[in-house]
Every structure is written in structure tokens, then in C-alpha cells.
N, C-alpha and C. Protein backbone atom coordinates (compact mmCIF):
# COMPACT_ATOMS: atom_id res chain seq x y z
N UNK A 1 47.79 -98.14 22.67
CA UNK A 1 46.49 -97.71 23.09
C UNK A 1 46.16 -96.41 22.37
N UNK A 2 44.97 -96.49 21.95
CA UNK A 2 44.34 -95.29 21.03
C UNK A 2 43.75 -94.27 22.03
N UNK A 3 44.88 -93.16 22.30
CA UNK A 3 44.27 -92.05 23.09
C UNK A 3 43.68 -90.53 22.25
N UNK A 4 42.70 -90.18 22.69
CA UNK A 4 41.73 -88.45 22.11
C UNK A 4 41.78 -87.82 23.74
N UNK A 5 41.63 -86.61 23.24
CA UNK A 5 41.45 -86.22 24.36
C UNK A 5 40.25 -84.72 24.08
N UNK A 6 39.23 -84.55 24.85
CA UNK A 6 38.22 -83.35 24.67
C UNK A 6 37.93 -82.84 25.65
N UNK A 7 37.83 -80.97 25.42
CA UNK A 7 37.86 -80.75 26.32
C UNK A 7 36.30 -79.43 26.71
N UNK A 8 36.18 -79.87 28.12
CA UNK A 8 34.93 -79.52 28.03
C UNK A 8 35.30 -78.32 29.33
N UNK A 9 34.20 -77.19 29.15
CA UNK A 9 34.48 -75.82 30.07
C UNK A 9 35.78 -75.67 30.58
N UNK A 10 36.72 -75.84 30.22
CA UNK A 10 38.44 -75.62 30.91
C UNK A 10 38.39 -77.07 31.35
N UNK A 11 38.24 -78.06 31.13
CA UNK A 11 38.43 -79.19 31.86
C UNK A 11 39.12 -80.06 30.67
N UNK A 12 40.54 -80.64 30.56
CA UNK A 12 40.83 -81.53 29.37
C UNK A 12 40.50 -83.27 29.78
N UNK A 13 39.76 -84.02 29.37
CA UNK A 13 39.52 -85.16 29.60
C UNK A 13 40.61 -86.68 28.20
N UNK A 14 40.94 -87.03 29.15
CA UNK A 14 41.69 -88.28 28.48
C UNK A 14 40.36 -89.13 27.81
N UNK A 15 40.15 -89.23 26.60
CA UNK A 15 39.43 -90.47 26.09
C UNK A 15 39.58 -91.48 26.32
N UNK A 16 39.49 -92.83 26.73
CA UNK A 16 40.49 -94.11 26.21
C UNK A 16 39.78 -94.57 25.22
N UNK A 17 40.32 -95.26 23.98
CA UNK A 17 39.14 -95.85 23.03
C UNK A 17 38.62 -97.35 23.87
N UNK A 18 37.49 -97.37 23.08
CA UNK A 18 36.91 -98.71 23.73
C UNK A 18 37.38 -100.17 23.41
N UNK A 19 38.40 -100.21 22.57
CA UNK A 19 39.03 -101.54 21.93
C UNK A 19 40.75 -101.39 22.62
N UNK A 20 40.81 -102.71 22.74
CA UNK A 20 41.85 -103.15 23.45
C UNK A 20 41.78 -103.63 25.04
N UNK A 21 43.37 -104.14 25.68
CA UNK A 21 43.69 -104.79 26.55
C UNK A 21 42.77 -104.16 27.93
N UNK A 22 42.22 -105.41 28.70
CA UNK A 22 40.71 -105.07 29.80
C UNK A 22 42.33 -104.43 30.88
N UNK A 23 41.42 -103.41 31.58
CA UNK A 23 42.27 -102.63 32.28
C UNK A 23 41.42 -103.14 33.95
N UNK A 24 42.50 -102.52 34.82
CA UNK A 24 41.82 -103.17 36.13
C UNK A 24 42.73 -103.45 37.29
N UNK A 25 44.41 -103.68 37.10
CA UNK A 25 45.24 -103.49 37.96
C UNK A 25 45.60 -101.79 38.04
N UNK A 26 46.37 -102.09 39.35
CA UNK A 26 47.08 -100.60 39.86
C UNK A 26 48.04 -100.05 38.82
N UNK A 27 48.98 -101.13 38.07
CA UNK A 27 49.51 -101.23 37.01
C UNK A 27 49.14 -100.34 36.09
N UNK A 28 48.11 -101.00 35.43
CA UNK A 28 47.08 -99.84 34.76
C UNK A 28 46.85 -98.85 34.63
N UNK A 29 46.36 -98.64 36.30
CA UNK A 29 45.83 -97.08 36.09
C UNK A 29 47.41 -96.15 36.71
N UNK A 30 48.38 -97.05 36.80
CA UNK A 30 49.76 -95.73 36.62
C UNK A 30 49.82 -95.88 34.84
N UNK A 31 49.55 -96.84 34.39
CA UNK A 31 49.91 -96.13 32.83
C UNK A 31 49.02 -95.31 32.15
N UNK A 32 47.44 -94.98 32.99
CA UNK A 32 46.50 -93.93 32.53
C UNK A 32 46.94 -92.94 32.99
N UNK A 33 47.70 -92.78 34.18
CA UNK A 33 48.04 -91.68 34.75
C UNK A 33 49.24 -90.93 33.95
N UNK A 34 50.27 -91.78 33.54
CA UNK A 34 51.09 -91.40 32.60
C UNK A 34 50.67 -91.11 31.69
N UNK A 35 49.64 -91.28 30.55
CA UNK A 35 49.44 -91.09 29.91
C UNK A 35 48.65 -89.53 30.16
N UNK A 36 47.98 -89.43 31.06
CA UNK A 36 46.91 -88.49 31.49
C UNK A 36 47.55 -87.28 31.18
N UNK A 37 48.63 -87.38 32.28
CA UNK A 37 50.07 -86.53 32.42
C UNK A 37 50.13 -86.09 31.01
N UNK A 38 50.39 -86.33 30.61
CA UNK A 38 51.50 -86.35 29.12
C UNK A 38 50.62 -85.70 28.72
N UNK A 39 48.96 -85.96 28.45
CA UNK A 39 47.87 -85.05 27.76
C UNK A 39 47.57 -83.92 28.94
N UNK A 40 47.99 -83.78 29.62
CA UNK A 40 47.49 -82.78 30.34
C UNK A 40 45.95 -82.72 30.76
N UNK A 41 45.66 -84.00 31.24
CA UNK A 41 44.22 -84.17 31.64
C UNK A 41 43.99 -84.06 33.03
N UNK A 42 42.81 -83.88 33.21
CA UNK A 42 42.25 -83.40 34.67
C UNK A 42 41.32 -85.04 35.01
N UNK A 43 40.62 -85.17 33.78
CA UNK A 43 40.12 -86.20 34.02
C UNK A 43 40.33 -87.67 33.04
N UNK A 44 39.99 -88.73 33.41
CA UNK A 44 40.15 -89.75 32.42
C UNK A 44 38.96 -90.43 32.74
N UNK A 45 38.42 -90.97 31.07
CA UNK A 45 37.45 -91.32 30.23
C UNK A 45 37.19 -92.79 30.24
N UNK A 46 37.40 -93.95 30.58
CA UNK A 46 37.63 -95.15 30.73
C UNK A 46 36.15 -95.89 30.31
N UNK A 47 35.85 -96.48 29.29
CA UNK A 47 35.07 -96.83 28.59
C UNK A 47 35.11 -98.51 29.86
N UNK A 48 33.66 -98.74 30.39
CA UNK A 48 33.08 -100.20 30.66
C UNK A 48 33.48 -101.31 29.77
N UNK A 49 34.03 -101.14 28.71
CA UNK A 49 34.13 -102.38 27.81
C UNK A 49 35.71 -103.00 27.94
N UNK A 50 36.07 -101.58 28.67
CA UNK A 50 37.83 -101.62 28.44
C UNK A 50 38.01 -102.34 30.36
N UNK A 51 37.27 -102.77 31.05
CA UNK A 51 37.69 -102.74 32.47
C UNK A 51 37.12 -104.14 32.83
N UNK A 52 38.06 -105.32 33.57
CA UNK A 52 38.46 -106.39 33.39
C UNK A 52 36.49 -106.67 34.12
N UNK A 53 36.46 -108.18 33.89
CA UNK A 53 35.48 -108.69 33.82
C UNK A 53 34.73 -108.72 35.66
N UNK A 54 35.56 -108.94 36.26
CA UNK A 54 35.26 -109.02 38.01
C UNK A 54 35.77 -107.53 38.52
N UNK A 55 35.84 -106.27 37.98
CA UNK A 55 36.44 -104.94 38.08
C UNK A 55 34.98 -104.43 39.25
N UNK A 56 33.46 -104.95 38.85
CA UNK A 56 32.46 -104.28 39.90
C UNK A 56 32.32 -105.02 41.04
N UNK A 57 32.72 -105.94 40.77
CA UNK A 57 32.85 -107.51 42.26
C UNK A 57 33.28 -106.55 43.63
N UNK A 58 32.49 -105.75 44.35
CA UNK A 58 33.70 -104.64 45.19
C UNK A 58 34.18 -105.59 46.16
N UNK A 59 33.71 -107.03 46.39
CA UNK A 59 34.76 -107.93 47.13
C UNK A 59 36.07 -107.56 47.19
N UNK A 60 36.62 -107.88 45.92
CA UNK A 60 37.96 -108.11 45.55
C UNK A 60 38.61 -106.57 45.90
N UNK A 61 38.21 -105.61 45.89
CA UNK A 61 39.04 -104.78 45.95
C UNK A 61 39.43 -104.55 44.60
N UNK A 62 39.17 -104.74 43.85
CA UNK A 62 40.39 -104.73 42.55
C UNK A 62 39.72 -102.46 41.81
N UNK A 63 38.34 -102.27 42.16
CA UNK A 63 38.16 -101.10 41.35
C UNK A 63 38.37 -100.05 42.87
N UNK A 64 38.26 -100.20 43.86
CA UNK A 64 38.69 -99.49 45.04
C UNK A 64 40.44 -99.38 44.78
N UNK A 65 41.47 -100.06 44.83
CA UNK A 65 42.76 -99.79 44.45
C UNK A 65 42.50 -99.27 43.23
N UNK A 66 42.53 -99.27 41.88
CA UNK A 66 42.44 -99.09 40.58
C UNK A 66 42.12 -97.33 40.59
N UNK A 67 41.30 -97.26 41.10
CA UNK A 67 40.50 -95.83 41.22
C UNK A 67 41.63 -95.06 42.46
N UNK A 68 41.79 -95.43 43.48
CA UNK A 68 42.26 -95.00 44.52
C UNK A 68 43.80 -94.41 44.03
N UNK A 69 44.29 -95.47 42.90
CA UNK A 69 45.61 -94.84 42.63
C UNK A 69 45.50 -93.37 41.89
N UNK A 70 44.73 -93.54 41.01
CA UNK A 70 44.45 -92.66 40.29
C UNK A 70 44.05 -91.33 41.25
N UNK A 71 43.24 -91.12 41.81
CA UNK A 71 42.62 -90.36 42.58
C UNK A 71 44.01 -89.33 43.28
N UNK A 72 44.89 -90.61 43.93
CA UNK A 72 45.56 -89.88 44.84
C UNK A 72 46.75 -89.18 44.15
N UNK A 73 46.66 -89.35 42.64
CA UNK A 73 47.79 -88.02 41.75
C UNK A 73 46.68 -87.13 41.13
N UNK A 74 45.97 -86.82 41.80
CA UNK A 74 44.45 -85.56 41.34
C UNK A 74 44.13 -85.82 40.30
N UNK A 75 44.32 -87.12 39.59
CA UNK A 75 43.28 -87.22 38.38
C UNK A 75 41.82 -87.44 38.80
N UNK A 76 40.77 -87.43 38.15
CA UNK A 76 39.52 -87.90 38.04
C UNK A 76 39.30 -88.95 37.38
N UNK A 77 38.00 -89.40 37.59
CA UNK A 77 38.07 -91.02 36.86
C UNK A 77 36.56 -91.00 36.34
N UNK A 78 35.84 -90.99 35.30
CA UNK A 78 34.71 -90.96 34.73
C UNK A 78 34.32 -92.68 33.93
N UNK A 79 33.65 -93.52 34.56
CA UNK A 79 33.60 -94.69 33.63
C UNK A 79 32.38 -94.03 33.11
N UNK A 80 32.69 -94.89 31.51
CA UNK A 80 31.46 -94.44 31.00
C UNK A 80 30.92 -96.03 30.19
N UNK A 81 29.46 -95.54 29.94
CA UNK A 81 28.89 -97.21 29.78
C UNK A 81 28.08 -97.37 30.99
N UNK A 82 26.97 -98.17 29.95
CA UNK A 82 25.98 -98.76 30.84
C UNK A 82 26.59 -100.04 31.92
N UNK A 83 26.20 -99.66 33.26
CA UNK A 83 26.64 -100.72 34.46
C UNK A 83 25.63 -101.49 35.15
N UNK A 84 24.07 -101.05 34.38
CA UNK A 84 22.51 -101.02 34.99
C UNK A 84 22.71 -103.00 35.10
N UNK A 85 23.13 -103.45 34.41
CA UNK A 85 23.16 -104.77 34.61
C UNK A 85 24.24 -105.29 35.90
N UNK A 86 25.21 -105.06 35.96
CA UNK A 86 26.32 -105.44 37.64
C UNK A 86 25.27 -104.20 38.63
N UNK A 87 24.94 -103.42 38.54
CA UNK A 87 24.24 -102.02 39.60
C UNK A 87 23.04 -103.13 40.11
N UNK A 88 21.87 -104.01 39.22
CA UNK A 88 21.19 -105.05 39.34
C UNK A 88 21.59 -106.05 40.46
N UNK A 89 22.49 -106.99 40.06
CA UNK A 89 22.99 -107.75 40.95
C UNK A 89 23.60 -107.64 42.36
N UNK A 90 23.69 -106.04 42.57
CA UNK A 90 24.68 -105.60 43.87
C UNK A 90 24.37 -104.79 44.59
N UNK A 91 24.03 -104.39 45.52
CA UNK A 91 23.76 -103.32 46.36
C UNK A 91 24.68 -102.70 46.93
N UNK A 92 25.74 -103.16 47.04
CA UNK A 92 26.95 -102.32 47.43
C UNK A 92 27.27 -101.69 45.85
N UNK A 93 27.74 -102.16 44.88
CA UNK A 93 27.83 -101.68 43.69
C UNK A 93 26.86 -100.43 43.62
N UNK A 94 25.57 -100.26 43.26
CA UNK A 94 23.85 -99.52 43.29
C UNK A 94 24.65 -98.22 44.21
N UNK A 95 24.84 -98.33 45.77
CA UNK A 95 25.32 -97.58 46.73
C UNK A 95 26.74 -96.77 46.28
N UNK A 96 27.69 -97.65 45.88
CA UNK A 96 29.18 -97.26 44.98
C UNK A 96 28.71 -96.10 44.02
N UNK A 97 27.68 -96.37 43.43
CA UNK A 97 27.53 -95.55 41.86
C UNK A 97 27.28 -94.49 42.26
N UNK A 98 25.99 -94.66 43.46
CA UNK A 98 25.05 -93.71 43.99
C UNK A 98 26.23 -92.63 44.53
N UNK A 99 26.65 -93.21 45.23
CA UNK A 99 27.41 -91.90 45.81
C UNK A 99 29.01 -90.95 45.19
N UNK A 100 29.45 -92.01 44.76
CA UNK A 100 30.37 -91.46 43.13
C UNK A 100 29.68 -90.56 42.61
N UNK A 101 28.72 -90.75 41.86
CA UNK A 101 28.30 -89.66 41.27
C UNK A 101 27.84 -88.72 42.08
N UNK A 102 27.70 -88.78 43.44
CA UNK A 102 27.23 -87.51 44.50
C UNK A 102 28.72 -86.28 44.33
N UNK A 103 29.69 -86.91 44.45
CA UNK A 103 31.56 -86.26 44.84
C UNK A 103 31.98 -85.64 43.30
N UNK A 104 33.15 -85.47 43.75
CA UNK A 104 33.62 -85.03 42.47
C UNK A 104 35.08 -85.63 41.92
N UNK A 105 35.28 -87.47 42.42
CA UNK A 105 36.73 -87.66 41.94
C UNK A 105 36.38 -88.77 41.21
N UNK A 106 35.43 -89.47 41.04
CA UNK A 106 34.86 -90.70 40.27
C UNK A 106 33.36 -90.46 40.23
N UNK A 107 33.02 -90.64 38.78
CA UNK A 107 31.70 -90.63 38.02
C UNK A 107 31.45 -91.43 37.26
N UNK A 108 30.47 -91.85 37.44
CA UNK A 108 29.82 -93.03 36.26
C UNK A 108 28.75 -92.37 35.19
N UNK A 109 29.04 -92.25 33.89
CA UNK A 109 28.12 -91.71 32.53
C UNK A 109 28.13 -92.83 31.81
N UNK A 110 26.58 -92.96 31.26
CA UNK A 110 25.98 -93.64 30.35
C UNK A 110 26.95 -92.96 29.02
N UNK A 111 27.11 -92.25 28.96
CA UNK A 111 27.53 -91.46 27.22
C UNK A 111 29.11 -90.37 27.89
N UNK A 112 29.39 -90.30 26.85
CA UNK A 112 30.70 -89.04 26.86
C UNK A 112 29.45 -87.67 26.97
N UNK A 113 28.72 -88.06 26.27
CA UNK A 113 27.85 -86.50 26.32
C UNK A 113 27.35 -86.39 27.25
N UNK A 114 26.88 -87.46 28.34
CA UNK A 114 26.37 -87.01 29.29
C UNK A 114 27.24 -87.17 30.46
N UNK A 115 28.86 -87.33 30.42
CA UNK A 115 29.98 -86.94 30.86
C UNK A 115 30.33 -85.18 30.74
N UNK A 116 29.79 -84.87 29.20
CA UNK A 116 30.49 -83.27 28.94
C UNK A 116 29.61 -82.81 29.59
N UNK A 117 28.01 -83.24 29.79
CA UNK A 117 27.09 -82.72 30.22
C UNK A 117 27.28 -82.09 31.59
N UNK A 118 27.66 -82.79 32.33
CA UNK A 118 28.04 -82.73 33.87
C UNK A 118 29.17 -82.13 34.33
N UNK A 119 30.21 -82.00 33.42
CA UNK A 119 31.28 -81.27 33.43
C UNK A 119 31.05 -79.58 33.20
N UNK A 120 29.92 -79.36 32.36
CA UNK A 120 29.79 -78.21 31.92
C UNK A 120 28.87 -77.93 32.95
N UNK A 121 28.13 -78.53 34.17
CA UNK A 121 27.79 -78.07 35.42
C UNK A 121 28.51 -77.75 36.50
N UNK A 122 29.75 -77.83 36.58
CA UNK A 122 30.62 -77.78 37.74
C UNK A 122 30.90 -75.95 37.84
């Protein structure tokens, strides 16, 4: 996996690149966390293209565990990428986003820049 990492007002953020294996088990996000670790990140970068296909379904549970692991070793979790199409179909999803982006342990950005953007507001 192709990791960068940038860092915005004292904050170091894990990149993930957007190519490669769809992420989405608990599995997973302990090997972002390891990885996080290792970069010394506060937050991680997780590109929409990289996160398995039924990941907004909040049925399944599958992005409530995924996120939850992460969360509970103080990382942060920033997806980035347009979601306006699953946010469409869901109202629990629409409500999910809505209030993620209210907190401060999971955020959803259209862009990395408008990830640094928000970071450099805290």
C-alpha cells in the first residue's frame, strides 16, 4: 500500500493512495492503524474509491465497526470523495455525514484541501 503523509497546523495526516485493495473490515482498519502508528498520524486520509462497495449500507454495520476500531486507539478518520450519490439514496447515511462532520473523530471531505481546510480551523 502506497502511504504520504501531510501535515497540516501540527496535525500529521496518513494519506492512503486511491489505488488498491477496497478496505472495509476491522482487519483493515488495524492495519491503518498500524500503519498510522508507524507515521505518527493523528489522523487518516481514506480515499471513497479505496472502501468496499456496501461500506455506506449502515445496515450492515460494516463502516460503524471499521470506524469504531479506529476511533477507539485516538486516531481520526477523514473519508474523502464525493458520497452525494449513497448521501441520495439514504437518510440515515445524509444524517451519518451530517453529524460526523458536526464532532471531531470522523469527517467526510470532498478534496484533501478541503480536509487541510478544516484542519487548519480547529
Amino acid at each position: 500500500m502506497t502511504l504520504s503523509t501531510m501535515s497540516v497546523a501540527g496535525t500529521t495526516v496518513l494519506v492512503i493512495d486511491p489505488s488498491g485493495p477496497k478496505l472495509g473490515s476491522e482487519a483493515d482498519a488495524a492495519s491503518l492503524l498500524s500503519d498510522a502508528f508507524a507515521a505518527g498520524a493523528d489522523w487518516i486520509a481514506i480515499p471513497v474509491a479505496r472502501l468496499d462497495e456496501d461500506f455506506f449500507e449502515l445496515s450492515n454495520r460494516k463502516a460503524g465497526f471499521f470506524l469504531q476500531k479506529i476511533i477507539n486507539y485516538q486516531r481520526k478518520v477523514a473519508i474523502v470523495g464525493d458520497v452525494s450519490g449513497a448521501v441520495e439514496q439514504s437518510n440515515a447515511l445524509r444524517d451519518f455525514v451530517r453529524e460526523s462532520n458536526r464532532g471531531r473523530d470522523v469527517w467526510f471531505a470532498e478534496t484533501l484541501d478541503g480536509l487541510r481546510k478544516k484542519l487548519e480551523q480547529l
